[in-house]
N, C-alpha and C. Protein backbone atom coordinates (compact mmCIF):
# COMPACT_ATOMS: atom_id res chain seq x y z
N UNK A 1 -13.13 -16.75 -64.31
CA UNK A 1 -13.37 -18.06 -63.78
C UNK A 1 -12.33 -18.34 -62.69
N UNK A 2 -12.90 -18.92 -61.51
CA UNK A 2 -12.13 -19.32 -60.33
C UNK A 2 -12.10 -20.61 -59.98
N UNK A 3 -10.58 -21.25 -60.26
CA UNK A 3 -10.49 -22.24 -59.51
C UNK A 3 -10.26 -22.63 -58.24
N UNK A 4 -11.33 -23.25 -57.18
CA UNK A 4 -10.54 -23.82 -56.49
C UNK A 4 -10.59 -25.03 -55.76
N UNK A 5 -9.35 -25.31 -55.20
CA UNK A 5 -9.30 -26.76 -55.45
C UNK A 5 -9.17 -27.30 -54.37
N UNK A 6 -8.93 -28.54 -53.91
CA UNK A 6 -9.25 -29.57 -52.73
C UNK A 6 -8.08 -29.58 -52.38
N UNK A 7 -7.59 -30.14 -51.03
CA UNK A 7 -6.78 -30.76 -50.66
C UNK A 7 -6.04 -31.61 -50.86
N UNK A 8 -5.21 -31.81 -51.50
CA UNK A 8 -4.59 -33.03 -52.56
C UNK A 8 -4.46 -34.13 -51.67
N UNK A 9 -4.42 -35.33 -51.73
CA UNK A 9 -4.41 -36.67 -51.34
C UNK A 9 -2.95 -36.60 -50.45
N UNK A 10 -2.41 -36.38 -50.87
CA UNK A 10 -0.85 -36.44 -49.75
C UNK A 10 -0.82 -35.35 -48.35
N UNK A 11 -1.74 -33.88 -48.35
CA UNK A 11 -1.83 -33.41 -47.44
C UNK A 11 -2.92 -33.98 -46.74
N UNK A 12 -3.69 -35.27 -46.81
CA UNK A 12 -4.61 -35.72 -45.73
C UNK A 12 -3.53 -37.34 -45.39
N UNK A 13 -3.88 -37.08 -44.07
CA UNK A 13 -3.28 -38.72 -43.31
C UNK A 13 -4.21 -39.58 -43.44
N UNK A 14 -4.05 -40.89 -42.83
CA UNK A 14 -4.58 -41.78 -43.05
C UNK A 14 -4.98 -41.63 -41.11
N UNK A 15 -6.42 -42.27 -40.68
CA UNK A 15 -6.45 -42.05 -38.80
C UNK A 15 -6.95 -43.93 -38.97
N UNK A 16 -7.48 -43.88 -37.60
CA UNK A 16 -7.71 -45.10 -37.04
C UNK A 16 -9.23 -44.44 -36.34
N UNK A 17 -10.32 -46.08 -37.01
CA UNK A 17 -11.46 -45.68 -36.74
C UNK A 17 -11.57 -45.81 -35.61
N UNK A 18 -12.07 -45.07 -34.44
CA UNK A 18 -12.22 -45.18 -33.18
C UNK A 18 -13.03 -46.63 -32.69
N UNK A 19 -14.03 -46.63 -33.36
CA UNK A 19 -15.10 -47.62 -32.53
C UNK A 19 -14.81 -49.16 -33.41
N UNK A 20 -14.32 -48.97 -34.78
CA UNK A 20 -13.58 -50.15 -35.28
C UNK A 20 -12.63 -50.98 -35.51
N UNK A 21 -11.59 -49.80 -35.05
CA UNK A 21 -10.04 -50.06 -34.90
C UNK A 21 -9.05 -50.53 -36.25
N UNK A 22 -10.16 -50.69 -37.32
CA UNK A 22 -9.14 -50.23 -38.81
C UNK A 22 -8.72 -48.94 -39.33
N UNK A 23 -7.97 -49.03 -40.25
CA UNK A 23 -7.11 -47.71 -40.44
C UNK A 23 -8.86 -47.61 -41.59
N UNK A 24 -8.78 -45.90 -42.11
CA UNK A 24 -9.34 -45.05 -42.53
C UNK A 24 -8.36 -44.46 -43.67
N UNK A 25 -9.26 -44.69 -44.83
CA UNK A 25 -7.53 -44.07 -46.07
C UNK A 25 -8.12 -42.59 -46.32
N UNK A 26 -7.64 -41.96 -46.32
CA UNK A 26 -7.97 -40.59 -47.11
C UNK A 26 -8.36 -40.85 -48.38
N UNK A 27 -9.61 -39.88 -48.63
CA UNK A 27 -9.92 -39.74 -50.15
C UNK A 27 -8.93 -39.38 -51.04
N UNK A 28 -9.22 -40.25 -52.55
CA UNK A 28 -8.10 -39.89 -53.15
C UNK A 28 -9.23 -38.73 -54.43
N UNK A 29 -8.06 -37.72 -54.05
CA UNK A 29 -8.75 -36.13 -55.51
C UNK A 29 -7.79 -36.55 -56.81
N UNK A 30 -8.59 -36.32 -57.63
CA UNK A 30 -7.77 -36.80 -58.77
C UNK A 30 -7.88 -35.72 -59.76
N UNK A 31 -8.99 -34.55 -59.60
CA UNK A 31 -8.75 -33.53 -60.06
C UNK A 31 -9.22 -32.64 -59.40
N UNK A 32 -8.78 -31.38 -59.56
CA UNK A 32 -9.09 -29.96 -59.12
C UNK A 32 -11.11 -29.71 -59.08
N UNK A 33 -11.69 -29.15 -58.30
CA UNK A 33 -12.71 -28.42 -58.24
C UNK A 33 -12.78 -27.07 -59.25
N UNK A 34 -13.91 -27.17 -59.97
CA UNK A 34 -14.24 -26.20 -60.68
C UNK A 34 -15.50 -25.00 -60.01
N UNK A 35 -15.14 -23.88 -60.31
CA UNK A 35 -15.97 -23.00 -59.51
C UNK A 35 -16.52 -22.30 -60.95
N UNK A 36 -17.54 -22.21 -61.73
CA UNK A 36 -18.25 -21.39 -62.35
C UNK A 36 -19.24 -20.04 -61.63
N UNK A 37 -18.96 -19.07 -61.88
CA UNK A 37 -20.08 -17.64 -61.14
C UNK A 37 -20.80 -17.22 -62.24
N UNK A 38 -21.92 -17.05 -61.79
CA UNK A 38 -23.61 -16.83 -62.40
C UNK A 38 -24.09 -16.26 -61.98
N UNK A 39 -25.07 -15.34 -62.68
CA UNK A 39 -26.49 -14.70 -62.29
C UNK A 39 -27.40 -15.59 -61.99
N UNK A 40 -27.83 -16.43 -62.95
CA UNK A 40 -29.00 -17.20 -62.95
C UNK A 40 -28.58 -18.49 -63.40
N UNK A 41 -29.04 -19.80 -62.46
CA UNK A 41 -28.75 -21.03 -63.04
C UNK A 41 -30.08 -21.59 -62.94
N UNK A 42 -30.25 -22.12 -64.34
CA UNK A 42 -31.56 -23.21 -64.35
C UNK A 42 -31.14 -24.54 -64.36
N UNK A 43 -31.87 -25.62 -63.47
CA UNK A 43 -31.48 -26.81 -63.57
C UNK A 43 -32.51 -27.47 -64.06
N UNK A 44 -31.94 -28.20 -65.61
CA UNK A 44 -33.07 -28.54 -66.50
C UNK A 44 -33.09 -28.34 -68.10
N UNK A 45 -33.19 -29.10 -68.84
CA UNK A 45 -32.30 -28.70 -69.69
C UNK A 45 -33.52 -28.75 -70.87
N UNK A 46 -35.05 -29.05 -70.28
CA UNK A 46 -36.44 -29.38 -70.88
C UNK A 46 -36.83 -28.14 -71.35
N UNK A 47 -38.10 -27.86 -72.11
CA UNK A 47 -38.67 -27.01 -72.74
C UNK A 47 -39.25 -25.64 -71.62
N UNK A 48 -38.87 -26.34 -70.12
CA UNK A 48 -39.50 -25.17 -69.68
C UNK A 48 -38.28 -24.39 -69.01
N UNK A 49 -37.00 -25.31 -68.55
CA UNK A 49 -35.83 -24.56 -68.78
C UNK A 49 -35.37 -23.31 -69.28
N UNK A 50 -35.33 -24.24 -70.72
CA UNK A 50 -34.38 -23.26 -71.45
C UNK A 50 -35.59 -22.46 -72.29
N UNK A 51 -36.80 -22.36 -71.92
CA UNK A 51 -37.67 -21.11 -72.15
C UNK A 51 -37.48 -19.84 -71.34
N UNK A 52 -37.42 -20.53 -70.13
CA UNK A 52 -37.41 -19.49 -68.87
C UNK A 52 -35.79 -18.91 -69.12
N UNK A 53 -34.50 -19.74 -70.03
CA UNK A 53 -33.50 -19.51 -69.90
C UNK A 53 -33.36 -17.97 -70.92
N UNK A 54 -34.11 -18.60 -71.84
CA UNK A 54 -34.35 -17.78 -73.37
C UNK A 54 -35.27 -16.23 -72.70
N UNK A 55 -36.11 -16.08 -71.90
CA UNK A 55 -37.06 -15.56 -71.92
C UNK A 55 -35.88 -14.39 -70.82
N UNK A 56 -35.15 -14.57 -69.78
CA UNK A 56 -34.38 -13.87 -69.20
C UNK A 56 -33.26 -13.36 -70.25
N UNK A 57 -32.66 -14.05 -70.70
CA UNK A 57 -32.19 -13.35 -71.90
C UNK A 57 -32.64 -12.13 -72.70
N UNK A 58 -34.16 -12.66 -73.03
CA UNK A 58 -34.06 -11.43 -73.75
C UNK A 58 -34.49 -10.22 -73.15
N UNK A 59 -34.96 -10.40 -72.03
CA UNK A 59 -35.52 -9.04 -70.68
C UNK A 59 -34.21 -8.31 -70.05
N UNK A 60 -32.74 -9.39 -70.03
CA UNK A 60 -32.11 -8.46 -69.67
C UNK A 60 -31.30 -7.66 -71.08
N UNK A 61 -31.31 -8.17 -72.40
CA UNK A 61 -31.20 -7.20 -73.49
C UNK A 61 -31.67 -6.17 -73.56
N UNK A 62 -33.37 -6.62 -73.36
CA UNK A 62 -34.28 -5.39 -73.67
C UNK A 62 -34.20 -4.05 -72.41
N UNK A 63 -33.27 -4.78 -71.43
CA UNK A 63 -33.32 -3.31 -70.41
C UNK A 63 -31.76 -3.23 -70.48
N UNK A 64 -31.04 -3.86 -71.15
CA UNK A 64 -29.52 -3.53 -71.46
C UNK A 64 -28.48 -3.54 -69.86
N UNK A 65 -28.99 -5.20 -69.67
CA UNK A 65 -28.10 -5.94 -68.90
C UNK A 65 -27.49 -7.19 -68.84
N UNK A 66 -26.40 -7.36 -68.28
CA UNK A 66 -25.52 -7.83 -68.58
C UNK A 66 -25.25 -9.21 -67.92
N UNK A 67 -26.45 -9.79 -67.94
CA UNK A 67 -26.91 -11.38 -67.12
C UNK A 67 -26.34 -12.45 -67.77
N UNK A 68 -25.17 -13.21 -66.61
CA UNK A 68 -25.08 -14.25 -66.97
C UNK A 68 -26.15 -15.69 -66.74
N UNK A 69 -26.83 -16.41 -67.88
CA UNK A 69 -28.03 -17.22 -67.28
C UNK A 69 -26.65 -18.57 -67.49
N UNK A 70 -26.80 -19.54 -66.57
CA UNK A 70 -26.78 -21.08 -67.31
C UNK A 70 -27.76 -22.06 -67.32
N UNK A 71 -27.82 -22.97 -68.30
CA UNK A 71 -28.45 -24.07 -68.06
C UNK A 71 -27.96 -25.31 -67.45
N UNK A 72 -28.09 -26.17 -66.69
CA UNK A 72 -27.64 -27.95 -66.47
C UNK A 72 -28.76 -28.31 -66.60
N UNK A 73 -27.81 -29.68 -67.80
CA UNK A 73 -28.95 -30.64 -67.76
C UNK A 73 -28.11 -31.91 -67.79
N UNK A 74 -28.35 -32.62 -67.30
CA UNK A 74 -28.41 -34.07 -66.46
C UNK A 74 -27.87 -35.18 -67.83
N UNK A 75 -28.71 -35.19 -68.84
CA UNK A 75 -28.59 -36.08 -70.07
C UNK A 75 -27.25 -35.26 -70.76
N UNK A 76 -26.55 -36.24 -71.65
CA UNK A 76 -25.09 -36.04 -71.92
C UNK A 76 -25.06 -34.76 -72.87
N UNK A 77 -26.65 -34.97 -73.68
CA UNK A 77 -26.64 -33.31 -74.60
C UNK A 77 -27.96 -33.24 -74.01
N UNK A 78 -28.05 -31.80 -74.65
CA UNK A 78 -29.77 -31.27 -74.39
C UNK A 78 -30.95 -31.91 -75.20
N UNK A 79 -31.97 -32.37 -74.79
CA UNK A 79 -33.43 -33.34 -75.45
C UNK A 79 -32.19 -34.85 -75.55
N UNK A 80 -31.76 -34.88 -74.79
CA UNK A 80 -31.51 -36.98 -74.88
C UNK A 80 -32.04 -37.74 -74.08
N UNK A 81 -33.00 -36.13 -73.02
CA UNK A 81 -33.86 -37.28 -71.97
C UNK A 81 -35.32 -36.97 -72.38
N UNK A 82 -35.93 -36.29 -73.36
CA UNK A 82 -36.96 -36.21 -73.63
C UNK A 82 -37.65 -36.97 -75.45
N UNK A 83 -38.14 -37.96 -75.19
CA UNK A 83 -38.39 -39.20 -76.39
C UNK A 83 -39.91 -38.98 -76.66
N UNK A 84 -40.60 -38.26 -76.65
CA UNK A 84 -41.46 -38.61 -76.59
C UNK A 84 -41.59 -37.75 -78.03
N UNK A 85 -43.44 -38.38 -78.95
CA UNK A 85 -43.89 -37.26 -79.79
C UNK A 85 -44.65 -36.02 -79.02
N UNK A 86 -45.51 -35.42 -80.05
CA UNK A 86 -46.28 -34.47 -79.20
C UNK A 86 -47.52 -33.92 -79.91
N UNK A 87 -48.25 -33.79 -79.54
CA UNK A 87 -49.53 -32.52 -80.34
C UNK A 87 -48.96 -31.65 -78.95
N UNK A 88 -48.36 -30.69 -80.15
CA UNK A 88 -48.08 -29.23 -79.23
C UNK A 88 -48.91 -28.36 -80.02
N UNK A 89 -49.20 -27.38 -78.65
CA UNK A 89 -49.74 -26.03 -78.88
C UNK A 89 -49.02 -25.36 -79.19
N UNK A 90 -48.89 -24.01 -80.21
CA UNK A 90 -47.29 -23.31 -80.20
C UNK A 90 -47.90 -22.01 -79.60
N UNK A 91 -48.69 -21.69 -78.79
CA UNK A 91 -48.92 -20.52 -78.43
C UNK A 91 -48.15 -19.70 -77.60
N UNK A 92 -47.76 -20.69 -76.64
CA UNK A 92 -46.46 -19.66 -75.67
C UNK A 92 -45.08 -20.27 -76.18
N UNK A 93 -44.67 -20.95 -77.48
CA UNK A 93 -43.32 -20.87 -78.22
C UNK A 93 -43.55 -19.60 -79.18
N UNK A 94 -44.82 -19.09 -80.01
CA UNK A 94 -44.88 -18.23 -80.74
C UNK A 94 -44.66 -16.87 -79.64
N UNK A 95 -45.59 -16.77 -78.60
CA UNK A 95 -45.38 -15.55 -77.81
C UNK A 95 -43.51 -15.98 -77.61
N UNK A 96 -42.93 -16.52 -76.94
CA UNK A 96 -41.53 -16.36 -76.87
C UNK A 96 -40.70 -15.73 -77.89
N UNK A 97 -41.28 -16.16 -79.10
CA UNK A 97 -40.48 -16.33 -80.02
C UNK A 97 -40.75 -14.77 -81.09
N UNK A 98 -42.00 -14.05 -80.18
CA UNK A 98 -41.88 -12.71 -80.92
C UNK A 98 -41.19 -11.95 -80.13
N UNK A 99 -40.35 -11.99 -79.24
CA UNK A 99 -39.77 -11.02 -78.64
C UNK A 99 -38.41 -10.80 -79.38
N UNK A 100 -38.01 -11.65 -80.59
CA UNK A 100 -37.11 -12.00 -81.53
C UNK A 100 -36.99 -11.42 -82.79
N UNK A 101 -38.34 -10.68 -82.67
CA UNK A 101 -39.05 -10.81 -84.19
C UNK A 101 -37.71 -9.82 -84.85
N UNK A 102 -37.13 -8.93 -84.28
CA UNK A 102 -35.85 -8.25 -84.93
C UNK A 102 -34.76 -8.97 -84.95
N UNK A 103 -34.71 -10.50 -85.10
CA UNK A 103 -33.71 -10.91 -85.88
C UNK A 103 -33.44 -10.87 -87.08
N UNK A 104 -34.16 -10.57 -87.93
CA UNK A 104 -34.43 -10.17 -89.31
C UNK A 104 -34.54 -11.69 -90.27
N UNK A 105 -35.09 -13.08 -89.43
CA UNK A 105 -34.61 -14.34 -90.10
C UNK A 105 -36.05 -14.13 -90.78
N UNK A 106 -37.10 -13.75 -90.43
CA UNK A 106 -38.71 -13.51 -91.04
C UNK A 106 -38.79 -15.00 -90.97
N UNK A 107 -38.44 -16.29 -90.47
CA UNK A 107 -39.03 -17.61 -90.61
C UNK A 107 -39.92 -17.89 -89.30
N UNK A 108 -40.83 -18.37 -89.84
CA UNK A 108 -42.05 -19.61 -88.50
C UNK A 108 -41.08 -20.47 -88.28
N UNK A 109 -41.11 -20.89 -86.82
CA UNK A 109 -41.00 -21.30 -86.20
C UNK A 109 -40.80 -22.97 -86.73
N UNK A 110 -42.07 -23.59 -87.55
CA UNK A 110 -41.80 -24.95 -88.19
C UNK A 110 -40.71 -24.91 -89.12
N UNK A 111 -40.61 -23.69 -90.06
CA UNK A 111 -39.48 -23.73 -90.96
C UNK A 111 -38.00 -23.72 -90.26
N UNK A 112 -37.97 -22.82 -89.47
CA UNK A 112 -36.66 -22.90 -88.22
C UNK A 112 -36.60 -23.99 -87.99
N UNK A 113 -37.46 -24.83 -87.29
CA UNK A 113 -37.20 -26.36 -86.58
C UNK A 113 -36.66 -27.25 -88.15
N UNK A 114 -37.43 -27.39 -89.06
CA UNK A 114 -37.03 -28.14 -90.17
C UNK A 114 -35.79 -28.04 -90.44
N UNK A 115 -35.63 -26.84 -90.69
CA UNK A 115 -33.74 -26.61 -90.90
C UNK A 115 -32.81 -26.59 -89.89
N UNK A 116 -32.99 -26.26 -88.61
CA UNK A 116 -32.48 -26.59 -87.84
C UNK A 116 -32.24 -28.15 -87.40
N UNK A 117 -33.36 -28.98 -86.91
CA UNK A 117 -33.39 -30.28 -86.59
C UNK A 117 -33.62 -31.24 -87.93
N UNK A 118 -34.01 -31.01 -88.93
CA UNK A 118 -34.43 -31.65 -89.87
C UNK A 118 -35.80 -32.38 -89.48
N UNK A 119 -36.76 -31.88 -89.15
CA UNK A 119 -37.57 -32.75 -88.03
C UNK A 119 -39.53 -31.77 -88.44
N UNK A 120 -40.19 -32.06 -89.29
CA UNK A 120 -41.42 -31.30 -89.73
C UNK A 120 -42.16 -31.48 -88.58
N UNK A 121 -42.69 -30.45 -88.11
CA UNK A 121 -44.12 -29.78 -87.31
C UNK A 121 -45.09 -29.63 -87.95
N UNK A 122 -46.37 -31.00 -88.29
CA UNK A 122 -47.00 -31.13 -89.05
C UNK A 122 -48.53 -30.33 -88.56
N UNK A 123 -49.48 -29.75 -89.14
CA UNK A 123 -50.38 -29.08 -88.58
C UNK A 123 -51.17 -30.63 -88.45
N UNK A 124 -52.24 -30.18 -87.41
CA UNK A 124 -53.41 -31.24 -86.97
C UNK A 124 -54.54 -30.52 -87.89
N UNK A 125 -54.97 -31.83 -88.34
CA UNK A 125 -55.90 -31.80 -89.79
C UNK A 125 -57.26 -32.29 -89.30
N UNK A 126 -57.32 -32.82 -88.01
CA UNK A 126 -58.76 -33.42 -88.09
C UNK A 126 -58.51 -34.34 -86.41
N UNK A 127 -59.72 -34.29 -85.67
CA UNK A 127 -59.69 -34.89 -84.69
C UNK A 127 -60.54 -36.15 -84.60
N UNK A 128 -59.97 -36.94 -84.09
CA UNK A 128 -60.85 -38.39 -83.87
C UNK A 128 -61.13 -39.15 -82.80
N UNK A 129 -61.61 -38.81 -81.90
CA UNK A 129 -61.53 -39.71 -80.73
C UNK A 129 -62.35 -40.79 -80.71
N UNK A 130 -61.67 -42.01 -79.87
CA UNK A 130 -62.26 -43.33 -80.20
C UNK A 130 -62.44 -43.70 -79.07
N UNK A 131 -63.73 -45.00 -78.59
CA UNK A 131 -63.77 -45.32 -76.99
C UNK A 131 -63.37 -46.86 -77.50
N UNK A 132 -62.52 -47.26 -76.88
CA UNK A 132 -62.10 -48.78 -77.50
C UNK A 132 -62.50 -49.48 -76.51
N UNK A 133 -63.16 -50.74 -76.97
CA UNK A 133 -64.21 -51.48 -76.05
C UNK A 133 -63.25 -53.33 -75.84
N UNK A 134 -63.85 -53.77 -74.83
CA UNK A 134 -62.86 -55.10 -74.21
C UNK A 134 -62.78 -55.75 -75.37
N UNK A 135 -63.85 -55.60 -76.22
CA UNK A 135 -64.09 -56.72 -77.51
C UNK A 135 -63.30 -56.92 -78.39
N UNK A 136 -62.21 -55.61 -78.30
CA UNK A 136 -61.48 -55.01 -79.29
C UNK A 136 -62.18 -54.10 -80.90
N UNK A 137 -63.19 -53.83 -80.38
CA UNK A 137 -63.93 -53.06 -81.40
C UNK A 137 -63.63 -51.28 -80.98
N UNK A 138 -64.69 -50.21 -81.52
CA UNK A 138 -64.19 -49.19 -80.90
C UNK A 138 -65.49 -48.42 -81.79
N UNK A 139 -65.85 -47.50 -80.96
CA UNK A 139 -66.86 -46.67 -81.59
C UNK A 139 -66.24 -44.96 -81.19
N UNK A 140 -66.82 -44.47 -82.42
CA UNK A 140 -66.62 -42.85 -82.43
C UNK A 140 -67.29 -41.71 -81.87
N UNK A 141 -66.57 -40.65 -80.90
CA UNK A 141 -67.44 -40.29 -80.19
C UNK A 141 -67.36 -38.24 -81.13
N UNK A 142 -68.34 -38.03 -81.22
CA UNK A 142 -68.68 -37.26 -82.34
C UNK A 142 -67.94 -36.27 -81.68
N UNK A 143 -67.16 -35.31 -82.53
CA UNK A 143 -66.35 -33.74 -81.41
C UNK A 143 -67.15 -33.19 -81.00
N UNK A 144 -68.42 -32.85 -81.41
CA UNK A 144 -69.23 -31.85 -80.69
C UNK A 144 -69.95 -32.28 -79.36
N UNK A 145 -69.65 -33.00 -79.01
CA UNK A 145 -69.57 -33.88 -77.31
C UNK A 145 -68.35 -33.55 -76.62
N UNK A 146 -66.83 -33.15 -77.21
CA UNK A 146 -65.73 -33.25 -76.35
C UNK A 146 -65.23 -32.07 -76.08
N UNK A 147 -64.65 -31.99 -74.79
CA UNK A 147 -64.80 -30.50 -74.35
C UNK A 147 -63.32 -29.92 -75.05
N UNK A 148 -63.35 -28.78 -75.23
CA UNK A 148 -62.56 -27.93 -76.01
C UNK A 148 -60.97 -28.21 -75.63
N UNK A 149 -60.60 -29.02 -74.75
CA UNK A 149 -59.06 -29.18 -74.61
C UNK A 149 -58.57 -30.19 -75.50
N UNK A 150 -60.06 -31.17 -75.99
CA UNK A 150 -59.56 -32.12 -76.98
C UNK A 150 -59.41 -31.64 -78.39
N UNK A 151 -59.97 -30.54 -78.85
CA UNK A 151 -60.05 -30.15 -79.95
C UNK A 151 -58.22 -29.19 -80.37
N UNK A 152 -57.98 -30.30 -81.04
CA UNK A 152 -56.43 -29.86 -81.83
C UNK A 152 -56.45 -28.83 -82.73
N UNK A 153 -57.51 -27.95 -82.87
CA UNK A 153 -57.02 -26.94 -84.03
C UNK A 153 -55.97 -26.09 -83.86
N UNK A 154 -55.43 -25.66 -85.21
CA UNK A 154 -53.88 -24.88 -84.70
C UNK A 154 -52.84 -25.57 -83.88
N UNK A 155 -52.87 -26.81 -83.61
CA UNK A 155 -51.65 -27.54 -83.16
C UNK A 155 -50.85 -28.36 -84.08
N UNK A 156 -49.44 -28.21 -83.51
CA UNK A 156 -48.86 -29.70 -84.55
C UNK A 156 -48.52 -30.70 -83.79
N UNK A 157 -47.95 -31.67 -84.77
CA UNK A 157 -47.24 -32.88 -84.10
C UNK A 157 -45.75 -33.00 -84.64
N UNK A 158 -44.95 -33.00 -83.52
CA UNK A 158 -43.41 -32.52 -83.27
C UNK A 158 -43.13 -33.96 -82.53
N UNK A 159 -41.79 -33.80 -82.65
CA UNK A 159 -40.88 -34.54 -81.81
C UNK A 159 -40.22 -33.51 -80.83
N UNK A 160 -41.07 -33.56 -79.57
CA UNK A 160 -40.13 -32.80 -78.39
C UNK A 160 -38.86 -32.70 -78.21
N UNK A 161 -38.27 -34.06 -78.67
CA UNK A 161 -36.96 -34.03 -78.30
C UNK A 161 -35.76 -33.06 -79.16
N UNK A 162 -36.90 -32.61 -80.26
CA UNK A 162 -36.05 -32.12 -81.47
C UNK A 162 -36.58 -30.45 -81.38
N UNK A 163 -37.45 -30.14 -80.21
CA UNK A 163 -37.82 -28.89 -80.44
C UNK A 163 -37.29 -28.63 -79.18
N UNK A 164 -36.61 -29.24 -78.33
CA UNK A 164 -36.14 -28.92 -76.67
C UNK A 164 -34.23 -28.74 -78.02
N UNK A 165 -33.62 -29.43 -78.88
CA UNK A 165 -32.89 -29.33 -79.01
C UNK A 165 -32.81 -27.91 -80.30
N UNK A 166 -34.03 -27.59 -80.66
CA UNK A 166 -33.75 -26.23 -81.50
C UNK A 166 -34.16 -24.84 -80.42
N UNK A 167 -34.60 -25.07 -79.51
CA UNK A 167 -34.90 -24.03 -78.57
C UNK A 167 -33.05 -23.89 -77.31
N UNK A 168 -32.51 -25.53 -77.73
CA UNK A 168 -31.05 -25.08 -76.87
C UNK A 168 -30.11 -24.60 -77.72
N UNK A 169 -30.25 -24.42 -79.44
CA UNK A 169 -29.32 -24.05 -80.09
C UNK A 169 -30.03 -22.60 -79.98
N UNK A 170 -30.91 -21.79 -79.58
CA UNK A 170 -31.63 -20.48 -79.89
C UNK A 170 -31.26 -20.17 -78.45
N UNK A 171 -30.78 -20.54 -77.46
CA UNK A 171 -30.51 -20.24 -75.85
C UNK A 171 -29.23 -19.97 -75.97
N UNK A 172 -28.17 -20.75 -76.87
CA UNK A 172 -26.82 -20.52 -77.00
C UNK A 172 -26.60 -19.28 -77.82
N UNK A 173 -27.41 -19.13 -79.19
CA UNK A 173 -27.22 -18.00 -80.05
C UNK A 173 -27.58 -16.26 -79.34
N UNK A 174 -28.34 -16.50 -77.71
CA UNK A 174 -28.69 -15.35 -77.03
C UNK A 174 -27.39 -15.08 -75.82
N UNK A 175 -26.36 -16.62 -75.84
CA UNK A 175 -25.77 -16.40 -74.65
C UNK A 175 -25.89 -17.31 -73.57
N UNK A 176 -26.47 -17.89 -73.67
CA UNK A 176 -27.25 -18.88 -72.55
C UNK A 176 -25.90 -20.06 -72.58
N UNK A 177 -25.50 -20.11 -71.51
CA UNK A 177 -24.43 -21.15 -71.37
C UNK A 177 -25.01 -22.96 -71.20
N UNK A 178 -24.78 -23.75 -71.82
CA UNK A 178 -25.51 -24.94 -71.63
C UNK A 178 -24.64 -25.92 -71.15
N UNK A 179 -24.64 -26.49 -70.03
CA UNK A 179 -23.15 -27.37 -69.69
C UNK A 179 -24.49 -28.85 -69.40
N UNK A 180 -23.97 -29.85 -70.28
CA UNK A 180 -24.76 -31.10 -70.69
C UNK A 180 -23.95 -31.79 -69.11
């Protein structure tokens, strides 16, 4: 790691603005510049981040190199800017998550999140879509009318914010540097 650092406040003068004719103070540095060096920096600290963070990780294992990745993310920890629930698909967290499969933990992915976040990934049991009318009434529109992106089979319902924060504790356990 390389520091380097600014010009300290006493080696800059103070000038006189030309076209205003008040004095001009020098900035005051109050600490040193930090220089971090990287291979790869992702800025983003969301599910597609630290997938892409996770997913370089394990490509440069699997060809036995020696990549530094980081993450930034903006919010003070990782998932404090993402609130929302979710019907997630886990199809490209399961594909991610078999490139792992020789960790020897043998757990799904919901059981990981549970113990990790304390936070259940409940399966979707049944779909319902409703057309809600000005009246405040609402009638049912049968599934076999709705085109296949509405149909939830094989999805759960998660709290994103708690699966962006078990996918940044699985980015750190590969190496993945996370600076909040």
């Amino acid at each position: 790691q390389r520091i380097q650092t600014r010009p300290s406040a006493s080696t800059l003068t103070a000038r006189i603005d030309p076209l205003q004719g008040h004095v001009i103070e020098p900035p005051r540095i109050i600490s040193p510049l930090r220089v971090r060096r990287t291979d790869v920096l992702v800025v983003g600290g969301g599910p597609a981040g630290l997938a892409s963070a996770i997913r370089l990780k394990q490509l440069s294992a699997q060809k036995g190199i020696d990549l530094s990745v980081c993450v930034l993310e903006k919010g003070s920890e990782i998932g404090s800017h993402i609130l929302s629930g979710n019907v997630f698909d886990p199809k490209a967290l399961e594909e991610l998550l078999s490139y792992n499969e020789d960790d020897g933990s043998g757990q799904h992915w919901t059981e990981a999140l549970t113990e990790s976040q304390n936070s259940k990934a409940t399966p979707v049991t049944e779909d319902v879509f409703l057309v809600l009318t000005e009246s405040g009434g609402s009638y049912q529109v049968p599934n076999i009318f709705l085109p296949s992106q509405l149909h939830n089979h094989g999805n759960y319902i998660i709290s994103l914010s708690k699966l962006v924060r078990y996918l940044g504790e699985m980015a750190e356990g590969l190496g993945v540097e996370i600076y909040p």
